[in-house]
C-alpha atoms as a PDB file:
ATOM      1  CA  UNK A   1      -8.378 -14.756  49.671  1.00  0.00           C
ATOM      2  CA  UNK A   2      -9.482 -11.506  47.861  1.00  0.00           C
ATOM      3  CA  UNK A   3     -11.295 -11.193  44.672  1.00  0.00           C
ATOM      4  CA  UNK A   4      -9.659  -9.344  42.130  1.00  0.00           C
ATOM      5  CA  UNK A   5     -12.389  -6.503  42.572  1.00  0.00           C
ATOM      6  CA  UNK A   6     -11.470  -5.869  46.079  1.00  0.00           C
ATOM      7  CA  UNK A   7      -7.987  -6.293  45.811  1.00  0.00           C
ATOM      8  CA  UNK A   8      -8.094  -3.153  43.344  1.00  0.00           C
ATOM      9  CA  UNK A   9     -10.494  -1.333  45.685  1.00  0.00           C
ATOM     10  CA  UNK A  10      -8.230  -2.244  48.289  1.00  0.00           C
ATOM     11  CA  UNK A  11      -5.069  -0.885  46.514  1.00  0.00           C
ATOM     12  CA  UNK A  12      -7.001   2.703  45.429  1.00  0.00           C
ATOM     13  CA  UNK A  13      -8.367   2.944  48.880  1.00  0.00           C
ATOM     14  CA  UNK A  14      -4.678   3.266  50.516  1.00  0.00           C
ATOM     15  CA  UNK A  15      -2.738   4.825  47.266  1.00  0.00           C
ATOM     16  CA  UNK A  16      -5.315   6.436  45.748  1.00  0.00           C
ATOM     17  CA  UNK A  17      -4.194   9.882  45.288  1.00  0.00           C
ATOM     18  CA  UNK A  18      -4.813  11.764  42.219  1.00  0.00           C
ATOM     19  CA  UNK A  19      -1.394  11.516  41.255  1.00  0.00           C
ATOM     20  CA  UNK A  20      -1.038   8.217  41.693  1.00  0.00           C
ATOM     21  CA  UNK A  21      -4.313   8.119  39.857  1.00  0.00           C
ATOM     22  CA  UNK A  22      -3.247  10.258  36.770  1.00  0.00           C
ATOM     23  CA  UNK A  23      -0.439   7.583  36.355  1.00  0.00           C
ATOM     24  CA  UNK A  24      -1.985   4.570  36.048  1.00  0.00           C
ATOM     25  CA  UNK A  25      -4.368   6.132  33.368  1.00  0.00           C
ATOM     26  CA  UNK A  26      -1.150   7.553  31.700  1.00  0.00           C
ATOM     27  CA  UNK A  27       0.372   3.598  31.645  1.00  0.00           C
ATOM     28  CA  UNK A  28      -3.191   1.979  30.324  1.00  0.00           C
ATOM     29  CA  UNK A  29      -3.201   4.602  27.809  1.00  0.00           C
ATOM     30  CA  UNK A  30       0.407   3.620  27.094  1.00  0.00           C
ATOM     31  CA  UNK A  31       0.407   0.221  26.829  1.00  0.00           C
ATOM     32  CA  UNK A  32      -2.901   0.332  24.567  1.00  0.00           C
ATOM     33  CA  UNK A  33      -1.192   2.454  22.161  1.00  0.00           C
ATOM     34  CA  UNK A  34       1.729   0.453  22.191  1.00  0.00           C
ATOM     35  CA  UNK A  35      -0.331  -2.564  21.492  1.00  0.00           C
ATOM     36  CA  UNK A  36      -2.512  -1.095  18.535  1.00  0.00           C
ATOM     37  CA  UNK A  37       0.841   0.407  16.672  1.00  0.00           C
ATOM     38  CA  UNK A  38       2.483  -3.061  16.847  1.00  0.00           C
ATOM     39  CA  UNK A  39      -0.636  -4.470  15.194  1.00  0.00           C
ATOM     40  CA  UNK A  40      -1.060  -2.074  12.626  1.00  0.00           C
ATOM     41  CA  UNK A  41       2.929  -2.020  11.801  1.00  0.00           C
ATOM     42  CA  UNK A  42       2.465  -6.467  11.748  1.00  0.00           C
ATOM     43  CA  UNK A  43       0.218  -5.509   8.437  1.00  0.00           C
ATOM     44  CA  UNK A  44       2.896  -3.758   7.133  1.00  0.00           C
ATOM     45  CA  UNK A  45       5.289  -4.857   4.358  1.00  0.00           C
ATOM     46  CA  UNK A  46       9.297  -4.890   6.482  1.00  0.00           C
ATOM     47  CA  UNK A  47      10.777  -2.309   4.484  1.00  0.00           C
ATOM     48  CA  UNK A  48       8.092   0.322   5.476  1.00  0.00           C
ATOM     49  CA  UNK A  49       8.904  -0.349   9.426  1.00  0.00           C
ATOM     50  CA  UNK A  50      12.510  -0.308   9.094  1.00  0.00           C
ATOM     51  CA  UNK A  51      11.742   3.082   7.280  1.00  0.00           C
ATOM     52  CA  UNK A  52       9.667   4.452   9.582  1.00  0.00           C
ATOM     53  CA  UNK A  53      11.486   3.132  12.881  1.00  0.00           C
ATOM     54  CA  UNK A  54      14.930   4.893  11.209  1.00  0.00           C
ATOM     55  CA  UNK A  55      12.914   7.884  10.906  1.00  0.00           C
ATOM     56  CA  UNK A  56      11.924   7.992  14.583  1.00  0.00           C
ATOM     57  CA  UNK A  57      15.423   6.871  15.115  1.00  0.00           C
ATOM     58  CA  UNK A  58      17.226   9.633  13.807  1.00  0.00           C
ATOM     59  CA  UNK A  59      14.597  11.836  14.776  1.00  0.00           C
ATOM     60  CA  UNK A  60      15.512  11.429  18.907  1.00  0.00           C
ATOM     61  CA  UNK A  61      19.163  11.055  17.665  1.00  0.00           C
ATOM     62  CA  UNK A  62      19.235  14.712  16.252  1.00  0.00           C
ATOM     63  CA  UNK A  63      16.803  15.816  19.061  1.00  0.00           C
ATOM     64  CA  UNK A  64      19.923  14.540  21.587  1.00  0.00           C
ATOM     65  CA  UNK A  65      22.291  16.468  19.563  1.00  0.00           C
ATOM     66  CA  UNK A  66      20.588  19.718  19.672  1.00  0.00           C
ATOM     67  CA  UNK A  67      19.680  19.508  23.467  1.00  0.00           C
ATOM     68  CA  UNK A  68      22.630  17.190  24.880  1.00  0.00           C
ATOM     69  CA  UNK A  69      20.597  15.277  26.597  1.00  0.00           C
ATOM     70  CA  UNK A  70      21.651  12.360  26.051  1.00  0.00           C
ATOM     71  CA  UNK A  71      22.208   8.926  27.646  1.00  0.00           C
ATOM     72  CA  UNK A  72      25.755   8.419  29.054  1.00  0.00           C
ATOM     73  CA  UNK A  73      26.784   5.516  27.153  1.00  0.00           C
ATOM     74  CA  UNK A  74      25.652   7.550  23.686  1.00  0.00           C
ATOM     75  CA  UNK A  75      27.831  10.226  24.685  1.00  0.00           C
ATOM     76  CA  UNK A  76      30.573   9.299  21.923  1.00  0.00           C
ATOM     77  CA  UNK A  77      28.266   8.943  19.433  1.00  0.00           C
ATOM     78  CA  UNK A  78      27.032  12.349  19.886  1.00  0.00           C
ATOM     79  CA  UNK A  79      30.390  14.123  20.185  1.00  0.00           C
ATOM     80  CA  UNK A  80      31.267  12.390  16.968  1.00  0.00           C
ATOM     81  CA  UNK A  81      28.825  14.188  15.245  1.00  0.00           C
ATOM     82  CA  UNK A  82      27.868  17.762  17.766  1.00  0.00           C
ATOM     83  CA  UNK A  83      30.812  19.312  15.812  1.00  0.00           C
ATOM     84  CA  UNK A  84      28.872  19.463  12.689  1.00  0.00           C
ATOM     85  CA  UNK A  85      24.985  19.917  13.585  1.00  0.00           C
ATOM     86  CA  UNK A  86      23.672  23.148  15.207  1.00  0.00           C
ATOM     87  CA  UNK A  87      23.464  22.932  18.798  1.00  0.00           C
ATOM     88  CA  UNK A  88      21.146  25.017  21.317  1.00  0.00           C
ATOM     89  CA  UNK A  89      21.994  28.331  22.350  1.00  0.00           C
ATOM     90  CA  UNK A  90      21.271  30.575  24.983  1.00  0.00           C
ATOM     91  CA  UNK A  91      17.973  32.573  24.192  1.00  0.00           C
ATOM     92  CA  UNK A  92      18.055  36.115  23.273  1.00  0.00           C
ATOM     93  CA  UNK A  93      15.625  39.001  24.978  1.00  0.00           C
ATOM     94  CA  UNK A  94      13.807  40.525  22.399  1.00  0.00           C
ATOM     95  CA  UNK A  95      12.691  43.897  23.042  1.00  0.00           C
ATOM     96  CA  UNK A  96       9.494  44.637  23.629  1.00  0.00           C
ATOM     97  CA  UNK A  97       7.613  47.661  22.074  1.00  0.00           C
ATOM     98  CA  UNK A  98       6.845  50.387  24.789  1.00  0.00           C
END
């Protein structure tokens, strides 16, 4: 039986690439900040969260409306309401001084 030490040397030693690497840091970071926002929103009073989770929210919603990127099965919910919001359009050349 391995210790946990050299079953992580172990793993790095025969996946270790930087990319593989550069993920893992990505998912620590990740889960710590998920962590430290769900203590800090605990302190706050309900109303606040529901606030600021409807703001984040409608925030990707109108982000998926604009792009129309969205996930399959939100599809209807974003044709419902594409008719009415600006959507993204093909960039324009602008001309450049000679």
């Amino acid at each position: 039986m391995r210790s946990s030490l050299e079953s992580v040397q172990h793993f790095f030693a025969k996946y270790g690439t930087s990319d593989n690497i550069t993920t893992l840091g990505i998912i620590v970071v990740a889960v710590i900040l998920v962590v430290s926002i769900y203590k800090m929103l605990k302190s706050f009073h309900p109303t606040m969260v529901v606030f600021v989770v409807g703001l984040l929210g409608i925030g990707v919603f109108l982000y998926w409306v604009h792009n129309r990127n969205e996930p399959e099965f939100m599809t209807p919910a974003v044709e419902a309401v594409a008719g009415f919001l600006p959507k993204k359009g093909a960039l324009r050349e602008l001309d450049t001084p000679q």
